[in-house]
C-alpha atoms as a PDB file:
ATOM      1  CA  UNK A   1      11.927  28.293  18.641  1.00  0.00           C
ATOM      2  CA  UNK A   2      10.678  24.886  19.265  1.00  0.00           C
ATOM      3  CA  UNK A   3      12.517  21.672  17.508  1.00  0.00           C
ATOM      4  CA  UNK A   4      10.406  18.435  17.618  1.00  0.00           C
ATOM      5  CA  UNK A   5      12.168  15.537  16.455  1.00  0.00           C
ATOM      6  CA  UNK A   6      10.667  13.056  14.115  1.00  0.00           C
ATOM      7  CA  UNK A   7       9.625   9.625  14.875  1.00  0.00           C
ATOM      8  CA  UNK A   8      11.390   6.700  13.576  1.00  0.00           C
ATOM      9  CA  UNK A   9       8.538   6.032  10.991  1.00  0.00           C
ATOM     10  CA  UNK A  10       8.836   9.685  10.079  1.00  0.00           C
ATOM     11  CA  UNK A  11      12.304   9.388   9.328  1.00  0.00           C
ATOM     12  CA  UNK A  12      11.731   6.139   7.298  1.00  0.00           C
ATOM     13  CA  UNK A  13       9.010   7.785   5.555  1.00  0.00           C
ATOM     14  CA  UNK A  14      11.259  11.282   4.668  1.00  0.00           C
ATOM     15  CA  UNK A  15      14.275   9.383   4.062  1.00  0.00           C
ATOM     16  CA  UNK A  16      12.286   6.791   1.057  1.00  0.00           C
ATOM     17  CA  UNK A  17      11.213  10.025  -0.299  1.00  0.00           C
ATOM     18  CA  UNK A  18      13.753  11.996  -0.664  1.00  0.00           C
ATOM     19  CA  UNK A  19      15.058   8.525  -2.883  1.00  0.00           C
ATOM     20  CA  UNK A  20      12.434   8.436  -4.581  1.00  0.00           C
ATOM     21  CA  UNK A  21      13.042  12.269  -5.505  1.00  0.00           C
ATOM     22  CA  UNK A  22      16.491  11.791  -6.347  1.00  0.00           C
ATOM     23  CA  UNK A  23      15.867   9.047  -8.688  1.00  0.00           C
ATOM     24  CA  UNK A  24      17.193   5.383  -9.207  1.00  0.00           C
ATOM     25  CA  UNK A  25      13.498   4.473  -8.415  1.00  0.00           C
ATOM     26  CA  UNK A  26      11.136   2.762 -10.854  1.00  0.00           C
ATOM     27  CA  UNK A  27       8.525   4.994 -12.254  1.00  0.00           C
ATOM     28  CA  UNK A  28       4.962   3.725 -13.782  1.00  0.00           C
ATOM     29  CA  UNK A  29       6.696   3.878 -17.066  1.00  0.00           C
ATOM     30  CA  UNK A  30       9.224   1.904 -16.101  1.00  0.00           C
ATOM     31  CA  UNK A  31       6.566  -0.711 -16.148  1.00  0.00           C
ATOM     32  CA  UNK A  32       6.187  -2.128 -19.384  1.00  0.00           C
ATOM     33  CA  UNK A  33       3.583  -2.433 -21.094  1.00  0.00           C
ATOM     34  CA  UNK A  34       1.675  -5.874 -21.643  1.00  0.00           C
ATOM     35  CA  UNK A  35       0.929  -5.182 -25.451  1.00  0.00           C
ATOM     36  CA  UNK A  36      -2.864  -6.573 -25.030  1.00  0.00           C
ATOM     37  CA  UNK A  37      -1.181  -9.878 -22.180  1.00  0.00           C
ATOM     38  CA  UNK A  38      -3.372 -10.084 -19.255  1.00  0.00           C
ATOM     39  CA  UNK A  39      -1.611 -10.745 -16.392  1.00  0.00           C
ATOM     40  CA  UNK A  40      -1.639 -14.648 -15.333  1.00  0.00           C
ATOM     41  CA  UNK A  41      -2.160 -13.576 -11.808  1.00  0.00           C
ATOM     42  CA  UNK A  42      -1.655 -11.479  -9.407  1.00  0.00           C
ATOM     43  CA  UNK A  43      -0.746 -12.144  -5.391  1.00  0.00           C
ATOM     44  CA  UNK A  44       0.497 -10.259  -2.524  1.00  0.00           C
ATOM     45  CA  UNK A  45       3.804 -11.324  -0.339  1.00  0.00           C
ATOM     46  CA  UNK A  46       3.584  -9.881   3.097  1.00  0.00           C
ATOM     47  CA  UNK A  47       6.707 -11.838   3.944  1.00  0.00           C
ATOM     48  CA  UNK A  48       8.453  -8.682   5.169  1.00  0.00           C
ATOM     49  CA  UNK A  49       5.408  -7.432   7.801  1.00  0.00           C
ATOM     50  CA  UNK A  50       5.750 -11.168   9.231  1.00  0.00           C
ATOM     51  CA  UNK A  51       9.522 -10.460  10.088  1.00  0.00           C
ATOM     52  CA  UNK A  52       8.614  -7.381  11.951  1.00  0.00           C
ATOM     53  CA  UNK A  53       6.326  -9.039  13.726  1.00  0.00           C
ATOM     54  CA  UNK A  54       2.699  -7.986  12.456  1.00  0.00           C
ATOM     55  CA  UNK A  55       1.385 -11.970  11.637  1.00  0.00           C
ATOM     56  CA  UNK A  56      -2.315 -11.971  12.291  1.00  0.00           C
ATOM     57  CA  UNK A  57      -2.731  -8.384  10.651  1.00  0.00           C
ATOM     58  CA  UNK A  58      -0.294  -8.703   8.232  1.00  0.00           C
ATOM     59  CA  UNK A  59      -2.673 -12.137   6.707  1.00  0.00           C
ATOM     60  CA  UNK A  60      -5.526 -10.014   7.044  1.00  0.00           C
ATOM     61  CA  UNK A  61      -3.802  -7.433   5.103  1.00  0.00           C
ATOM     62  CA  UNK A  62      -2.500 -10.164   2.293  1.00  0.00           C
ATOM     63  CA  UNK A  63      -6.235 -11.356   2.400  1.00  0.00           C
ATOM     64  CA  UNK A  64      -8.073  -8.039   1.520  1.00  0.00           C
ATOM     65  CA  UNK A  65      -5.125  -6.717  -0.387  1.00  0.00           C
ATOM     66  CA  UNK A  66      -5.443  -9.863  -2.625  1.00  0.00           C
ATOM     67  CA  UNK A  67      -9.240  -9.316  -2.506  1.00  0.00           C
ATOM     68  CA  UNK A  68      -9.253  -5.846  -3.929  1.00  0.00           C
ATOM     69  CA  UNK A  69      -6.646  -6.200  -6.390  1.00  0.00           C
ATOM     70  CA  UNK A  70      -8.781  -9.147  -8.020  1.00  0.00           C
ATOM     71  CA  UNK A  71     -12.063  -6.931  -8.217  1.00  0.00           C
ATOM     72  CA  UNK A  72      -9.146  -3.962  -9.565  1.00  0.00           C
ATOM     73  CA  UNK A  73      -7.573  -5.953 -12.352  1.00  0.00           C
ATOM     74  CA  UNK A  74     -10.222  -7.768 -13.199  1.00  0.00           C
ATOM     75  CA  UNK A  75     -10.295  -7.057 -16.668  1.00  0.00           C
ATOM     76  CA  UNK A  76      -6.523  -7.918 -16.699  1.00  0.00           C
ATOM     77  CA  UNK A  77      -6.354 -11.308 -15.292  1.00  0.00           C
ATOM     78  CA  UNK A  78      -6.588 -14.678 -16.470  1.00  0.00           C
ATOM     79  CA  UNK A  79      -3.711 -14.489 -19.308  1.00  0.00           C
ATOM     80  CA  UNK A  80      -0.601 -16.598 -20.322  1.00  0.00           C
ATOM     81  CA  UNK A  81       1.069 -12.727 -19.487  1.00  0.00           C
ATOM     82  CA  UNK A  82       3.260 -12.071 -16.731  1.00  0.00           C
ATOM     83  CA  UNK A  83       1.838 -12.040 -13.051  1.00  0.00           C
ATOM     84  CA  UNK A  84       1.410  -8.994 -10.930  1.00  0.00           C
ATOM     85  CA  UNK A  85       3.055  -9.032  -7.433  1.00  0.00           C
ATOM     86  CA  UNK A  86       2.785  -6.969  -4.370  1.00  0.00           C
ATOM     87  CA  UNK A  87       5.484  -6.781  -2.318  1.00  0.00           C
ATOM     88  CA  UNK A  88       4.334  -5.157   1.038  1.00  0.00           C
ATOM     89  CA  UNK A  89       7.181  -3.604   3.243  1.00  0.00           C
ATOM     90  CA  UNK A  90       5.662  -1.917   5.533  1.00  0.00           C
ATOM     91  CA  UNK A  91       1.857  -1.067   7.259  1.00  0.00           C
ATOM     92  CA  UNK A  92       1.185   1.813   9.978  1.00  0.00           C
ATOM     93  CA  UNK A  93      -1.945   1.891  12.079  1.00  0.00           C
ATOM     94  CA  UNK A  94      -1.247   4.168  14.467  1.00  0.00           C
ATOM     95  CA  UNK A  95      -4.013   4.398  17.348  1.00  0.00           C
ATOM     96  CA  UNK A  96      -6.825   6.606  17.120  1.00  0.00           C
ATOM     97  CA  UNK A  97      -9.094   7.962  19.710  1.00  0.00           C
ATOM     98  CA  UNK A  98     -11.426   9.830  17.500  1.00  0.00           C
ATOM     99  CA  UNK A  99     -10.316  13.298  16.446  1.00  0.00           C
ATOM    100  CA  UNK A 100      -7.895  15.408  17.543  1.00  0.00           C
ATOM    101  CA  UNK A 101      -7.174  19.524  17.525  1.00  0.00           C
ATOM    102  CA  UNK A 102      -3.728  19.614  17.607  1.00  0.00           C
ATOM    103  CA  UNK A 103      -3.604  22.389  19.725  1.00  0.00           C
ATOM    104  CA  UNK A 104      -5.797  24.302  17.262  1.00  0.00           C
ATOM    105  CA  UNK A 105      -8.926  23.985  19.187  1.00  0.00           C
ATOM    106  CA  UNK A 106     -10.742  23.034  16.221  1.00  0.00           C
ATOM    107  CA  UNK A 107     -12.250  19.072  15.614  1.00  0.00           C
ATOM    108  CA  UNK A 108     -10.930  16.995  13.019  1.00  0.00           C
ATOM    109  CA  UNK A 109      -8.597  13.443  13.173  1.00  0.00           C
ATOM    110  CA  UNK A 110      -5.326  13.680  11.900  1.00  0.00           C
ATOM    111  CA  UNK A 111      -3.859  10.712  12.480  1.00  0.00           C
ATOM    112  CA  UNK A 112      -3.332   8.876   9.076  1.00  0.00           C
ATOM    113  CA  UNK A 113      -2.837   4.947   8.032  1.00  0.00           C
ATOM    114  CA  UNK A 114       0.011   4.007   5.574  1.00  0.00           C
ATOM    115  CA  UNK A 115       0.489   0.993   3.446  1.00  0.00           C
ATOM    116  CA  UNK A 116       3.974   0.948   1.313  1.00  0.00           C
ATOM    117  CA  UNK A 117       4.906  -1.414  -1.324  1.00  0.00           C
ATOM    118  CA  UNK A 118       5.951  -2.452  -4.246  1.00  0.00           C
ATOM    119  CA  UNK A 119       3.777  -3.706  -8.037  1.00  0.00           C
ATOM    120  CA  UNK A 120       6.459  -6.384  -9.584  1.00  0.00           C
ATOM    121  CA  UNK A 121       5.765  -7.836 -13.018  1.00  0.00           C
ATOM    122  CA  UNK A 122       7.371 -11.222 -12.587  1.00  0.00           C
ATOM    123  CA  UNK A 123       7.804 -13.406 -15.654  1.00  0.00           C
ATOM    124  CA  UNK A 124       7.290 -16.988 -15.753  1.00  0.00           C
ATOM    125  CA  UNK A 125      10.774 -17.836 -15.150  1.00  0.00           C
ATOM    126  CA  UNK A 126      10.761 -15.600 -11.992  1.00  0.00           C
ATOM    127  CA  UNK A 127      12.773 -12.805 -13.003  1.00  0.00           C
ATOM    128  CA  UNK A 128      11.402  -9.388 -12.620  1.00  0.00           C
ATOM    129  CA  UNK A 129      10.663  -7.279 -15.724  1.00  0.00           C
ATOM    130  CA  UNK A 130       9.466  -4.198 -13.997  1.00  0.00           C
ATOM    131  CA  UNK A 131       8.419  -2.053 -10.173  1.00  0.00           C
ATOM    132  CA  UNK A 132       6.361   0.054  -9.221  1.00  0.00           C
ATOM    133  CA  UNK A 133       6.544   1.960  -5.973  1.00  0.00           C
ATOM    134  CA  UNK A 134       3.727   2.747  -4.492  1.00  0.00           C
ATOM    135  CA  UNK A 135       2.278   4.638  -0.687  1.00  0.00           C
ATOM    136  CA  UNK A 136      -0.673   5.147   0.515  1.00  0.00           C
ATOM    137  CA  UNK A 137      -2.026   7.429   2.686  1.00  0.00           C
ATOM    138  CA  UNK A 138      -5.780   7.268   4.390  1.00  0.00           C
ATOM    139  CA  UNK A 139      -7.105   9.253   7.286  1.00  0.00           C
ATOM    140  CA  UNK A 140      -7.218   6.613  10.229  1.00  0.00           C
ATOM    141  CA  UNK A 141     -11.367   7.483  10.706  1.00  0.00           C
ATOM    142  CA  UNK A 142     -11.947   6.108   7.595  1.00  0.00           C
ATOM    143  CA  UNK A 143     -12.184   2.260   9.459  1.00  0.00           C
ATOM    144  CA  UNK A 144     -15.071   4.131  11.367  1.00  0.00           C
ATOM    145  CA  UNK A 145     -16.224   4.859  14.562  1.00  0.00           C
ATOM    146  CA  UNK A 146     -12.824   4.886  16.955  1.00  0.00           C
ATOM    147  CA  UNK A 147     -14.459   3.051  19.780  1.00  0.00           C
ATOM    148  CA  UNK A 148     -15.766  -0.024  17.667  1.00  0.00           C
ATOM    149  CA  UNK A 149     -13.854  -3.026  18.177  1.00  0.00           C
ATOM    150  CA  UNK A 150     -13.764  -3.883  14.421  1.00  0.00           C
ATOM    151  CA  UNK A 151     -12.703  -0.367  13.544  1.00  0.00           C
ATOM    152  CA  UNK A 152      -9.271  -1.422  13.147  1.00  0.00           C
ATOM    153  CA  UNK A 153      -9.735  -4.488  11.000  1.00  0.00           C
ATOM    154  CA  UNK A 154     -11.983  -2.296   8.764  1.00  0.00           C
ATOM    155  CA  UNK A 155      -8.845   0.086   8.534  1.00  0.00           C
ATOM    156  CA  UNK A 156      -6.747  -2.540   6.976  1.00  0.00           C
ATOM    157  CA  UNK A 157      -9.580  -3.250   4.571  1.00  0.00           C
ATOM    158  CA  UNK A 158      -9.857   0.267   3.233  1.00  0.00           C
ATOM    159  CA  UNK A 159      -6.299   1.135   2.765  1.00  0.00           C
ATOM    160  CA  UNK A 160      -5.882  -2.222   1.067  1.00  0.00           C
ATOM    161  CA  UNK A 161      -8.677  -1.167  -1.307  1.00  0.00           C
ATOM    162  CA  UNK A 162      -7.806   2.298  -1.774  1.00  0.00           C
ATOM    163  CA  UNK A 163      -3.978   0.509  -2.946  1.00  0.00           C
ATOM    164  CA  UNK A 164      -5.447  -1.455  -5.163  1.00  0.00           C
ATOM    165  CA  UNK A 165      -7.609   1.159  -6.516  1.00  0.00           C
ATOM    166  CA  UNK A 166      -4.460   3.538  -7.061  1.00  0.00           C
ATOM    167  CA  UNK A 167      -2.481   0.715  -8.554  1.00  0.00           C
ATOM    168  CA  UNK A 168      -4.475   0.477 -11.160  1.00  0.00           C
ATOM    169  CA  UNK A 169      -4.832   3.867 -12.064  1.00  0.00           C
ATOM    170  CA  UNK A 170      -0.895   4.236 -11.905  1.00  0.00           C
ATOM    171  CA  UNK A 171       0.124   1.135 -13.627  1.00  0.00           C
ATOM    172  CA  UNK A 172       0.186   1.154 -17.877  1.00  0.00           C
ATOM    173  CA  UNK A 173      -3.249   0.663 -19.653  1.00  0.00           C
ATOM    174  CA  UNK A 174      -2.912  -1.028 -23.108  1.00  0.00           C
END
């Protein structure tokens, strides 16, 4: 028997779900409800991928995360309501080189891109009146063609939008 040992992002990964499983997390319905408030606004702190290190793609991430949640709440901005805040902890691009068998012999990627974070509703005195958890998972070929220069930029751009698109679905509808 073979024992592989997980990677440190693995690890991170397996160990915030297994919290999330045992509880003391927020759930969507732990986010209130806005009783017909639209949200005054809604931004995106990448504060935390600038302390690790990931600048440049981290304000490309804030840019098209900020982007896409606009177009996603669009209907739900604009209000004297609480605002909506992202609070991005962590982003993995692994590299890809097109697909890979993994020892199958069959085609197919299987490296994936992950975006984790958190939906705050912040009130206008800057206390927090409810979180959301929320990861995201996309196949790494979604940002296209492995071998394009701009494949990886496009990468951030979908995950951000396929976030946004999620936290809307997951977050309480009046």
């Amino acid at each position: 028997m073979r024992v592989r040992r997980l990677g440190p992002l693995v690890r991170g990964l397996a160990a915030g779900l297994a919290a999330l499983a045992l509880g003391g997390a927020a759930l969507a319905g732990d986010f209130p409800n806005l009783n017909g408030e639209r949200y005054a606004d809604v931004r995106v702190d990448v504060r935390p991928l600038i302390a690790q290190g990931n600048g440049p793609q981290a304000e490309a991430l804030r840019a098209d995360l900020t982007a896409a949640l606009r177009r996603s709440f669009a209907d739900r901005l604009g209000g004297r309501g609480p605002s909506l805040v992202v609070l991005i902890r962590g982003l993995s691009l692994p590299p890809y080189a097109g697909g890979q068998t993994m020892g199958r012999g069959i085609g197919g990627g299987t490296q994936t891109d992950y975006l984790d974070g958190e939906a705050l509703l912040v009130g206008r005195r800057g206390e927090v009146l409810g979180r959301h958890p929320q990861l995201t998972a996309t196949p790494s070929s979604y940002g296209g063609a492995w071998y394009d220069p701009a494949s990886e930029r496009r990468r951030v751009t979908v995950i951000a939008d396929i976030y946004a698109e999620w936290l809307r679905r997951q977050l309480p509808v009046d």
